[in-house]
C-alpha atoms as a PDB file:
ATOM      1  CA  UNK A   1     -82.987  19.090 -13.804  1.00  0.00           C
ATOM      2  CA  UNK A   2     -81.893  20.933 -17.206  1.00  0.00           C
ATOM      3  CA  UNK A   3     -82.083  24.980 -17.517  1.00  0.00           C
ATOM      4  CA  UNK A   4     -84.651  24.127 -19.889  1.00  0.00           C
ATOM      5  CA  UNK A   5     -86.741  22.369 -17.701  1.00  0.00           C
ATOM      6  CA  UNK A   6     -86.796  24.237 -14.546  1.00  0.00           C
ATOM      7  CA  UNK A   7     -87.714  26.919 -17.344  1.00  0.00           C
ATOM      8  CA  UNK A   8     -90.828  24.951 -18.572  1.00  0.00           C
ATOM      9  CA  UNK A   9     -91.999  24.098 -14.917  1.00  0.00           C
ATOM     10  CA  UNK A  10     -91.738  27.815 -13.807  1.00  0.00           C
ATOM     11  CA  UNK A  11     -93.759  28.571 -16.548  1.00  0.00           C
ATOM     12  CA  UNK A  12     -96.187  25.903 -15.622  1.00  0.00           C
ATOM     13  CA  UNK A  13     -96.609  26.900 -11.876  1.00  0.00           C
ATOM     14  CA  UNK A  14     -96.982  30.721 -12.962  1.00  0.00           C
ATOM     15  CA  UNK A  15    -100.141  30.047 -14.882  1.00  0.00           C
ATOM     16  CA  UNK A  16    -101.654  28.539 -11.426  1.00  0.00           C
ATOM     17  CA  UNK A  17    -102.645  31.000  -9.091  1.00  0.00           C
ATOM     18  CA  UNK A  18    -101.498  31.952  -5.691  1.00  0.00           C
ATOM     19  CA  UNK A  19    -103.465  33.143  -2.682  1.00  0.00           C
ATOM     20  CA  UNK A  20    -102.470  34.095   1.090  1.00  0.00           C
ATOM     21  CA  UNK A  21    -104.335  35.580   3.478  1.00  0.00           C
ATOM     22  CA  UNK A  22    -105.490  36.116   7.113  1.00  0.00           C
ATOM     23  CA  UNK A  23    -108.652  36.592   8.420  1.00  0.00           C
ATOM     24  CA  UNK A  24    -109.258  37.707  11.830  1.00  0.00           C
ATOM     25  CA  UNK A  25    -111.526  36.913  14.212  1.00  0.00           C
ATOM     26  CA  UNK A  26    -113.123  38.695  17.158  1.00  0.00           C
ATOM     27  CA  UNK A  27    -111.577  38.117  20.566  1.00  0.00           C
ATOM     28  CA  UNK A  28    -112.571  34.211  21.517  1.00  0.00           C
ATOM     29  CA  UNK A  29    -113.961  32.861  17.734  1.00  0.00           C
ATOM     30  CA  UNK A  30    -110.648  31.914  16.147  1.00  0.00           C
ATOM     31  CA  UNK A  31    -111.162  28.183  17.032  1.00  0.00           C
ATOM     32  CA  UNK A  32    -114.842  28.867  15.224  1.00  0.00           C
ATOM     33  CA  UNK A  33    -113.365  30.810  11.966  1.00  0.00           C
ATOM     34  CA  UNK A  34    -110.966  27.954  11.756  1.00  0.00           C
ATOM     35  CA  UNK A  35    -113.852  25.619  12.094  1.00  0.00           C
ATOM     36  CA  UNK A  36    -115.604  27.430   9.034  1.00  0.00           C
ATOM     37  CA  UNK A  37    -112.388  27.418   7.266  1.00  0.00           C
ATOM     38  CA  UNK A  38    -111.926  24.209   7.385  1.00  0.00           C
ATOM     39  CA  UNK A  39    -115.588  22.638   6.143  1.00  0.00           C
ATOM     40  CA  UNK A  40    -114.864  25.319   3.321  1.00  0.00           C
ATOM     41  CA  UNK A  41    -111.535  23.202   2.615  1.00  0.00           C
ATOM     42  CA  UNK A  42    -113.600  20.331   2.341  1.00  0.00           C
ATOM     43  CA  UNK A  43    -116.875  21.671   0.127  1.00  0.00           C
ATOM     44  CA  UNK A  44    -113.805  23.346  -2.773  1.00  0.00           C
ATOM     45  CA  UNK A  45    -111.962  20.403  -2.235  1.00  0.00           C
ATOM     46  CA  UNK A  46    -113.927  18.757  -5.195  1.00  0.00           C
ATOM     47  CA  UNK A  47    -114.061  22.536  -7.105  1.00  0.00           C
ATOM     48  CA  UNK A  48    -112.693  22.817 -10.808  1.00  0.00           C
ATOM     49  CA  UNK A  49    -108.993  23.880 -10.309  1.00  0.00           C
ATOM     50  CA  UNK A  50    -108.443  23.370  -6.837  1.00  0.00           C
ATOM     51  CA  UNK A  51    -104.967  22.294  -6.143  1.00  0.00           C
ATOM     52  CA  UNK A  52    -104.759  23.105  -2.494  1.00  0.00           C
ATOM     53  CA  UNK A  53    -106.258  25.004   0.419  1.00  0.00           C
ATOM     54  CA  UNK A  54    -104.721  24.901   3.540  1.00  0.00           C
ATOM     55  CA  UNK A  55    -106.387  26.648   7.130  1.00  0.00           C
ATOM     56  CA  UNK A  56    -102.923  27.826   9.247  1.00  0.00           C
ATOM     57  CA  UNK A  57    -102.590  29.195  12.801  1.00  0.00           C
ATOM     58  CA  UNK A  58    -100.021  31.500  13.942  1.00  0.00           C
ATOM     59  CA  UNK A  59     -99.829  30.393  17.509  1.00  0.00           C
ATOM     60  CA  UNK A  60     -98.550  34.112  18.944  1.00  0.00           C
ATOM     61  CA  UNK A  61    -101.643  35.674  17.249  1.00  0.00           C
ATOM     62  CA  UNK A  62    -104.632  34.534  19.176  1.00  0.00           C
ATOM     63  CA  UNK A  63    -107.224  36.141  16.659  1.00  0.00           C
ATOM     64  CA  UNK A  64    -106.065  34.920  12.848  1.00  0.00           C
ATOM     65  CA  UNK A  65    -106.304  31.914  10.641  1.00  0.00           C
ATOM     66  CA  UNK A  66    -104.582  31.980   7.987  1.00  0.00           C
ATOM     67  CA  UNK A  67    -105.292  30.229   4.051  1.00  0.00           C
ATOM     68  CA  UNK A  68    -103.371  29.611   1.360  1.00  0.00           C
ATOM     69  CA  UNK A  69    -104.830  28.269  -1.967  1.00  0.00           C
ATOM     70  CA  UNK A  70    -102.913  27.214  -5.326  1.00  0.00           C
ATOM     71  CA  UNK A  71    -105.857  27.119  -8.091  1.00  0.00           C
ATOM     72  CA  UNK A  72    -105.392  26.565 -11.914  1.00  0.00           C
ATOM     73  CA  UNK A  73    -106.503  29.907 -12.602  1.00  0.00           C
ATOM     74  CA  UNK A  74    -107.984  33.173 -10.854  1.00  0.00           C
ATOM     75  CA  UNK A  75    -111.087  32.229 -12.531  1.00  0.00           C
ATOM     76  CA  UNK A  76    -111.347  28.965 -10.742  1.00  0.00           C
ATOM     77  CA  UNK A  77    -110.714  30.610  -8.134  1.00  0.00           C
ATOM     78  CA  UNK A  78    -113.742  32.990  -8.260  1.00  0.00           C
ATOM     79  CA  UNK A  79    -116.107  30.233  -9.850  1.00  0.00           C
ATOM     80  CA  UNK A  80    -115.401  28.012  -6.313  1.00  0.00           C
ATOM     81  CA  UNK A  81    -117.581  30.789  -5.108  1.00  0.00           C
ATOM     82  CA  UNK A  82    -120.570  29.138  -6.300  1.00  0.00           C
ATOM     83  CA  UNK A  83    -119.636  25.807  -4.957  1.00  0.00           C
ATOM     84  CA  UNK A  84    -122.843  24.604  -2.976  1.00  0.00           C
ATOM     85  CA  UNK A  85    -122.812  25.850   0.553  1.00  0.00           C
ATOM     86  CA  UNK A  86    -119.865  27.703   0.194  1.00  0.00           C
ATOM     87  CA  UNK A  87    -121.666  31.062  -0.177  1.00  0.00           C
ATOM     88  CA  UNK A  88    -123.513  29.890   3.316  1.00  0.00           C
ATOM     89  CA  UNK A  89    -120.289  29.245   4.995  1.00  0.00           C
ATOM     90  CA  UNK A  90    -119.455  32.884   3.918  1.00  0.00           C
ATOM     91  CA  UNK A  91    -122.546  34.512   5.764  1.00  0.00           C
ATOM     92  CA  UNK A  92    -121.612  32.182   9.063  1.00  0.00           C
ATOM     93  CA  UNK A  93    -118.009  33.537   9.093  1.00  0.00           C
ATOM     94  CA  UNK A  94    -119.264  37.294   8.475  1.00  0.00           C
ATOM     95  CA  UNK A  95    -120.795  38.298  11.914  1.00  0.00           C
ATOM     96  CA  UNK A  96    -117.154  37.043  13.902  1.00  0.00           C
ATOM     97  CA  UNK A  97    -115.207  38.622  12.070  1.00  0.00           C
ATOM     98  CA  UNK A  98    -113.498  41.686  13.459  1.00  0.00           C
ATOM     99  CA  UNK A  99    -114.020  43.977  10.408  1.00  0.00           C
ATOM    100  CA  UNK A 100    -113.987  43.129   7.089  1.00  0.00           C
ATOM    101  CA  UNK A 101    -111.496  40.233   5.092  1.00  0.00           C
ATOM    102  CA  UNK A 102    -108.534  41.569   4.131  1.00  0.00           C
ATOM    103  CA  UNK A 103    -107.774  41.041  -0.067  1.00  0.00           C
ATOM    104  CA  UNK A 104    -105.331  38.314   0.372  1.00  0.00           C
ATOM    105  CA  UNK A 105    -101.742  38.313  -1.308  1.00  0.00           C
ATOM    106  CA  UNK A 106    -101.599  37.236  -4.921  1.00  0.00           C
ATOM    107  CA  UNK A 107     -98.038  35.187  -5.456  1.00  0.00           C
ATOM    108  CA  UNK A 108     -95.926  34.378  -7.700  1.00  0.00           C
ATOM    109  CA  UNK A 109     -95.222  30.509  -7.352  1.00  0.00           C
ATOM    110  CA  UNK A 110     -91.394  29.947  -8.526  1.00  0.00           C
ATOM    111  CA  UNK A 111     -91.699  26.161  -7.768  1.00  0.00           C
ATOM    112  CA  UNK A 112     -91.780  23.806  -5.204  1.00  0.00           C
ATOM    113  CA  UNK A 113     -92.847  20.092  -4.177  1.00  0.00           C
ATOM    114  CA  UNK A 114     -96.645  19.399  -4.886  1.00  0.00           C
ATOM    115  CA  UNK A 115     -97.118  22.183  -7.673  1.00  0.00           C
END
């Protein structure tokens, strides 16, 4: 790849956004957060801008689940919000979770495979 092109495809990938975070559950609902996570992965699956949205474990934290999302923009990010059921899945999630979400970590994506 040419300077000039690894130049144009960072500047692609930056206008995407980034988010990581971690969400924890109280003791004994990770597997049921994850759960949540997960049929949220498949209702913004469809959602404008969606390029991925993955549910992680960490397998030495008993409590978290972790997601990552790449979106077109922060606005399609905040629009998946009104994706039906989503809001629903939300509420479900609240009540075992131990405190309140965490803002995730906004990234800068440099590059990679699949963006």
């Amino acid at each position: 790849m040419t300077l000039i092109e690894t130049a144009q495809n960072r500047q692609n990938n930056m206008s995407k956004y980034l988010l990581h975070g971690k969400l924890t559950a109280k003791q004994g609902h990770r597997g049921e957060l994850a759960t949540i996570l997960l049929d949220a992965s498949k209702l913004v699956s469809t959602a404008k801008g969606c390029r991925l949205y993955v549910i992680g474990l960490d397998n030495t934290d008993d409590n978290s689940v972790f997601v990552t999302e790449i979106w077109d923009t922060k606005e399609d990010h905040d629009n998946s919000l009104n994706v039906e059921g989503v809001r629903e899945l939300i509420m479900k999630a609240m009540p075992i979770l131990e405190g309140q979400p965490t803002k995730g970590q906004e990234l800068e994506i440099l590059g990679g495979t699949g963006v």
